[in-house]
Structure formats: structure tokens, C-alpha cells
Protein backbone atom coordinates (compact mmCIF):
# COMPACT_ATOMS: atom_id res chain seq x y z
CA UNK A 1 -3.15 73.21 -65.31
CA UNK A 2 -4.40 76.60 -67.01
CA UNK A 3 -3.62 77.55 -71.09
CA UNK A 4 -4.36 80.49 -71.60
CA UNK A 5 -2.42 83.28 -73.77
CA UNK A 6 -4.33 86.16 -71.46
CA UNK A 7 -3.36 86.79 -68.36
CA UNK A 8 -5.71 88.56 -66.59
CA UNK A 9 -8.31 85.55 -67.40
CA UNK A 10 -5.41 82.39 -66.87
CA UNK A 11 -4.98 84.14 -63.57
CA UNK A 12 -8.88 84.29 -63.05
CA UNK A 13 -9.14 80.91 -63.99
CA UNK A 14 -6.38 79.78 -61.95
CA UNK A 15 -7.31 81.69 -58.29
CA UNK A 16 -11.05 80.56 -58.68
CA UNK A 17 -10.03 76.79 -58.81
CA UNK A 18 -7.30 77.31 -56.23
CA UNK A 19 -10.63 79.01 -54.10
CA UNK A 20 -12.78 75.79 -54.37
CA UNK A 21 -9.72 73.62 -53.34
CA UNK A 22 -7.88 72.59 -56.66
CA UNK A 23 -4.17 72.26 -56.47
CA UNK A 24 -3.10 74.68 -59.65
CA UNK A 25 0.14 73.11 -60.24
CA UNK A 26 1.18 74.88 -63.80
CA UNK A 27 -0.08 77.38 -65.84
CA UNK A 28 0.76 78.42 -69.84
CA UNK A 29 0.21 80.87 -72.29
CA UNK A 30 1.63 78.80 -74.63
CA UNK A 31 0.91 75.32 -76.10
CA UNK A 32 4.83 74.45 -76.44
CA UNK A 33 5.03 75.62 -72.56
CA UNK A 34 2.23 73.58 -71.26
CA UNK A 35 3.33 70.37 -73.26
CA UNK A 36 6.52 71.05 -71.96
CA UNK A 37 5.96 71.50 -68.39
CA UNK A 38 3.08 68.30 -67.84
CA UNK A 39 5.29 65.52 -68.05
CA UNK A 40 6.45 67.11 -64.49
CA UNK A 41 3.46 68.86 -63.55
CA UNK A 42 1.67 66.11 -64.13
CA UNK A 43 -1.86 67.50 -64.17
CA UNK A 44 -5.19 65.61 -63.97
CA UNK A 45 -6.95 68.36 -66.07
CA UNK A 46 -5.98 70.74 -68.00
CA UNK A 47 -8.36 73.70 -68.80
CA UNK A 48 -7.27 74.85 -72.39
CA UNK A 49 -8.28 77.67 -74.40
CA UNK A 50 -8.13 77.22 -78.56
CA UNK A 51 -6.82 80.08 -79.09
CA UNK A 52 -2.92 80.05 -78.39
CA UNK A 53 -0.31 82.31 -80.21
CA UNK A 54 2.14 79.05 -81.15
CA UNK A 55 -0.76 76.22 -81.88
CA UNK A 56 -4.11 76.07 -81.46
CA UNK A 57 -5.64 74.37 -78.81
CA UNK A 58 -6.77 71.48 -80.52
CA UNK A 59 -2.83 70.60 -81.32
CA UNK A 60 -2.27 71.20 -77.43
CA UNK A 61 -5.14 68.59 -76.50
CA UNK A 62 -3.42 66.01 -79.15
CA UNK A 63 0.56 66.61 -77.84
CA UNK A 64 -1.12 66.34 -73.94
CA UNK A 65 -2.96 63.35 -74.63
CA UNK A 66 -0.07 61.78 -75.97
CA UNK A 67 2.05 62.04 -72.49
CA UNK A 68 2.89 58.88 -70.82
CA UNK A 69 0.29 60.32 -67.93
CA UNK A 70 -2.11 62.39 -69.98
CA UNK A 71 -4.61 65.00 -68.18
CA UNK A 72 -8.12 64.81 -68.76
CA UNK A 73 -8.72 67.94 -71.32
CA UNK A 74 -11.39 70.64 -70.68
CA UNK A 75 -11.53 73.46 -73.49
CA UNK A 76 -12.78 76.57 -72.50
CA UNK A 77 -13.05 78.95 -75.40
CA UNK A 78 -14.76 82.08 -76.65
CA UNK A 79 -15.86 80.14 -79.82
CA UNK A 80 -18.89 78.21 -79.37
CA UNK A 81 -18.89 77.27 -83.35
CA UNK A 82 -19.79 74.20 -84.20
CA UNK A 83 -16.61 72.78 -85.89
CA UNK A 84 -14.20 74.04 -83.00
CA UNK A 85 -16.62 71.96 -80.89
CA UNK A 86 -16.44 68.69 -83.11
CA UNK A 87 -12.38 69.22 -83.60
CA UNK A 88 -11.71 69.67 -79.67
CA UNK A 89 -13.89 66.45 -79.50
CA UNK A 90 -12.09 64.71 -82.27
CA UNK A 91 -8.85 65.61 -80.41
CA UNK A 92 -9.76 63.95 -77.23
CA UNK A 93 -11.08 66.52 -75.26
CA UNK A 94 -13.85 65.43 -72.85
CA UNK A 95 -15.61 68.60 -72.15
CA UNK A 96 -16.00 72.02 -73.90
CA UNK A 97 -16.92 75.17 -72.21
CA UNK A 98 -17.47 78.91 -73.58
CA UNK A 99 -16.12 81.49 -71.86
CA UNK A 100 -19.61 83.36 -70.65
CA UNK A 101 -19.83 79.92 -68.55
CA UNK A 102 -20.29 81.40 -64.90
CA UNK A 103 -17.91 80.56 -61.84
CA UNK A 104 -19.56 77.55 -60.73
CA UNK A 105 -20.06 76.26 -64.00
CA UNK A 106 -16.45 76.24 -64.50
CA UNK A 107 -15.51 74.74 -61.07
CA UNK A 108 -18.69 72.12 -61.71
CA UNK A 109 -17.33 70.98 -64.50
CA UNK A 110 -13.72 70.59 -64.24
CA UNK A 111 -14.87 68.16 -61.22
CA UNK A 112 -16.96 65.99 -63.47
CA UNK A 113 -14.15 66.49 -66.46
CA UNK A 114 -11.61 65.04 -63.97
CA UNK A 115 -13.91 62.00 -62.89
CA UNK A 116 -14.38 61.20 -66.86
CA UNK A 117 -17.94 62.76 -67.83
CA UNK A 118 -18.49 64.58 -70.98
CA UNK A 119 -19.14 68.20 -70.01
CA UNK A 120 -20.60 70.61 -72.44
CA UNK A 121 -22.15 73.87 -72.85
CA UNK A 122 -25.82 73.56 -72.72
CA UNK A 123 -26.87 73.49 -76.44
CA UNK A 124 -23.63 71.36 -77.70
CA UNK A 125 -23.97 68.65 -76.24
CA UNK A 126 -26.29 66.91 -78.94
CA UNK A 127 -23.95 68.63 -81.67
CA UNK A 128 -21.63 65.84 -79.87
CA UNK A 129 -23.91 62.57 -79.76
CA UNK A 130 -24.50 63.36 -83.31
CA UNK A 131 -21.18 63.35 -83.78
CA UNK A 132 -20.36 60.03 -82.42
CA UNK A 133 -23.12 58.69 -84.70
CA UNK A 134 -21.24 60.00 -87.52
CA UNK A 135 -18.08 58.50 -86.79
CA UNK A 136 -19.18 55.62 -85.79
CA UNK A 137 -20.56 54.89 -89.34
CA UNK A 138 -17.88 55.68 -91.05
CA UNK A 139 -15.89 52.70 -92.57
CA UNK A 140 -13.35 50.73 -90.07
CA UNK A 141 -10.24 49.30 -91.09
CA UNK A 142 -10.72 45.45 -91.19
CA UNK A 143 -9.55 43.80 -88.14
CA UNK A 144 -9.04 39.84 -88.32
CA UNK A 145 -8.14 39.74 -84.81
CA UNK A 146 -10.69 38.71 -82.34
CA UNK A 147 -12.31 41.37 -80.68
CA UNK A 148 -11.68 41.68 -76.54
CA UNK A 149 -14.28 39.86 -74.17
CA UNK A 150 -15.33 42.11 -71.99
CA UNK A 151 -17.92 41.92 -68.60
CA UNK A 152 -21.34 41.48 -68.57
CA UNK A 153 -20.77 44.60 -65.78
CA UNK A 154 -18.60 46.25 -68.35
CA UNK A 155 -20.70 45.69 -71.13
CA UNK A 156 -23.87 47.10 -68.95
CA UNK A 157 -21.67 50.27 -68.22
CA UNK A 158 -20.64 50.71 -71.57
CA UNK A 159 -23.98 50.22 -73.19
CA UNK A 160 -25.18 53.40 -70.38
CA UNK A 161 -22.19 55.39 -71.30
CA UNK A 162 -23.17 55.04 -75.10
CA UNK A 163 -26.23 56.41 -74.01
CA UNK A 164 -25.26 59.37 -72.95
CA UNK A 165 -25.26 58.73 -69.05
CA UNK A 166 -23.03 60.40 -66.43
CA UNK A 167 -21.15 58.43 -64.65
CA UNK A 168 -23.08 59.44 -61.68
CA UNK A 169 -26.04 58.54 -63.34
CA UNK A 170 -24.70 55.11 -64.55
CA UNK A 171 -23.98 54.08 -60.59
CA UNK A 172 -27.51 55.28 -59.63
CA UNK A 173 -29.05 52.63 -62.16
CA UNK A 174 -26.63 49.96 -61.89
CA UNK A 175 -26.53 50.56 -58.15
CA UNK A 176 -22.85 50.74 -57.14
CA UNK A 177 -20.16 53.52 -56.52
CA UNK A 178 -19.36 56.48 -58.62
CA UNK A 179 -15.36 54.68 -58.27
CA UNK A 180 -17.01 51.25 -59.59
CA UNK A 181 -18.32 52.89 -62.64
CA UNK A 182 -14.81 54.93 -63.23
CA UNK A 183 -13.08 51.34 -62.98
CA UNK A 184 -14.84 49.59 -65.04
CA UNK A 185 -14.91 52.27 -67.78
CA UNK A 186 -10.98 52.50 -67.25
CA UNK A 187 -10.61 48.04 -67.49
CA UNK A 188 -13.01 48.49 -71.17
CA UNK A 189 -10.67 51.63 -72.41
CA UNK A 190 -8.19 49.34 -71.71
CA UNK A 191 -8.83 46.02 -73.10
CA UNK A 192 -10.26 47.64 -76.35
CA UNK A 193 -6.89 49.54 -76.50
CA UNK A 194 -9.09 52.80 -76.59
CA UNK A 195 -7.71 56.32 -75.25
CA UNK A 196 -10.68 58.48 -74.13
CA UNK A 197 -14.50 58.74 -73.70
CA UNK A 198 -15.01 59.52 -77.33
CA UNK A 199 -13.28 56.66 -78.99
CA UNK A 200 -14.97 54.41 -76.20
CA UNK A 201 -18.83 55.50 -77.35
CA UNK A 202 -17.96 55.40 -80.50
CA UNK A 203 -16.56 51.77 -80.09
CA UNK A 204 -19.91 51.74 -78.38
CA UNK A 205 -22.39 52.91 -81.11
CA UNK A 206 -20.59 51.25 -83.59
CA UNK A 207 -21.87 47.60 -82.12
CA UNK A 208 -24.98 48.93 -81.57
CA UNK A 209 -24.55 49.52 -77.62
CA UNK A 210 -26.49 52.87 -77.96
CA UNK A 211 -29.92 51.18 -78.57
CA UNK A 212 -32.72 50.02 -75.94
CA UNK A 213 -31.51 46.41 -75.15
């Protein structure tokens, strides 16, 4: 799915992913539309711009995340400032673009977007990590129940992810299948009761999973 309030570039957008075989099934130039029309459209991405003339982009990424079968959100903006950056992350967006991205940057990364890597502009991508360190010392809420036991598989593939890895890069190491990587990931999000990639490294920094073993 394609948010965008302009036209002549959600229409770009749209016929260049259509051209390297993505199914386009909606498009919006509204945020109110596009949460409106997922629940049936049921996307696996959506490519979202921040700025929309009813709510921002950020609010889109929230409401979409929130569906009973959320997309994977990639932002692609004209702002490349620092805080829209950290707020689209914050939101639950995996990957950030800015619009001078070329063609096959765009089609590159809503591929890896849509198998669950962190995709960012060259240059904002260690704006993010530092991020993550940020959050992740930041005072939790205490939590008397007992944390989930996870895998020592799981725990290997979340310590990598914490690091920073693709998940291309994480099956290379560990030595199994791009889908083995995406499963396990998807059995830790769910036992920790996590959402996305970012709550899931922070989890990960915040035990210390982002340091040499």
C-alpha cells in the first residue's frame, strides 16, 4: 500500500513496485483513508510518507500497527531530520527512506522491509542504534512476573539482531535459512509479548544482548 498526499509521486511509487512484481493492492492520500482501507487490503507493507494533510505519518504508522494484521511500515519522506527519523522509529516503523532514494533503492528496500530488516538511508542508520541505546536505558516499569524462557537458537538470533545484523546476515553466521531466522525472530516477538523490531532490540540491549558474548 502507497500514502502519499501527491499524486504524481503515489502513482510513481505505485507503477515502479507494480514493475518489479509487487501486488499494489491500495493506495491513500490520506492517513484516515489508508487506516481505513487495510483491514481489507490487508497489506504486508505500507510505504508512508510523513507528510499527510489529516495526520502525520507517524500517527498513520501507530493506527496501522494497531490492525489485527498490521503491515510492516516503510516511511519514505522528504525530511531526513533527525527527530522525524527517531519518531517514525518510535512509532514502529522498520525502515526510513528520503525521497532522493533512487528506483532500486526503493524497490531494495521495501523487499528487505517486508522480510523484517531495518532499512535506512545511508547516514541514519547509527542515528537509530543510538537510539535503541537510549531507550533501552531508560527506567522500566517493575515487572514481578518471570521473564519468558526463550531458545538457546532464539537467544543466538536475538543477541545478532541486537547487533545490528540483517537477517540475511544472521542465517549466513548461524548457518540456516533466511525463513529460519524470520521464525525464530517472530516465536521471541511473541513470547516477550513485543510488537516490532525496535521494541525487540531494545528488549535486546536492555539485557545486555548487544555485547561480544
Amino acid at each position: 500500500m502507497v500514502v502519499d498526499d501527491h499524486p504524481m509521486w503515489r502513482d510513481a511509487v505505485a507503477r515502479d513496485l507494480a514493475e518489479a512484481g509487487f501486488e499494489v493492492v491500495a493506495t491513500a492520500g490520506e492517513g484516515g483513508k489508508a487506516v481505513r482501507v487495510a483491514p481489507a487490503a490487508r497489506p504486508g507493507v505500507a510505504v508512508v510518507d510523513l507528510q499527510l494533510p489529516d495526520m502525520s505519518g507517524v500517527a498513520v504508522t501507530r493506527k496501522l500497527l494497531a490492525l489485527d494484521a498490521p503491515p510492516r511500515i516503510l516511511i519514505l519522506s522528504a525530511s531526513g531530520e533527525h527527530q522525524d527519523v527517531l519518531d517514525a522509529v518510535k512509532a514502529g516503523a522498520t525502515g526510513y527512506l528520503v525521497k532522493s532514494a533512487g528506483r532500486e533503492e526503493l524497490i531494495d528496500a521495501v523487499r528487505r522491509v517486508h522480510a523484517g530488516d531495518a532499512v535506512f538511508t545511508p547516514g541514519l542508520a547509527g542515528l537509530v542504534l543510538g537510539e535503541y541505546r537510549r531507550l533501552a536505558a531508560a527506567p522500566e516499569p517493575a515487572d514481578d512476573g518471570e521473564a519468558p524462557r526463550l531458545t538457546e537458537r532464539e537467544t543466538e538470533v536475538l543477541r545478532l539482531v541486537a547487533k545490528g545484523l540483517t537477517y540475511k546476515r544472521i542465517a549466513t553466521r548461524l548457518t540456516l535459512s533466511h525463513r529460519t531466522v524470520q521464525n525464530h525472530v517472530q516465536n521471541t516477538l511473541n513470547k516477550l509479548q513485543l510488537h516490532n523490531r525496535v521494541e525487540l532490540v531494545r528488549y535486546a540491549i536492555d539485557k545486555g544482548l548487544d555485547g561480544d558474548e
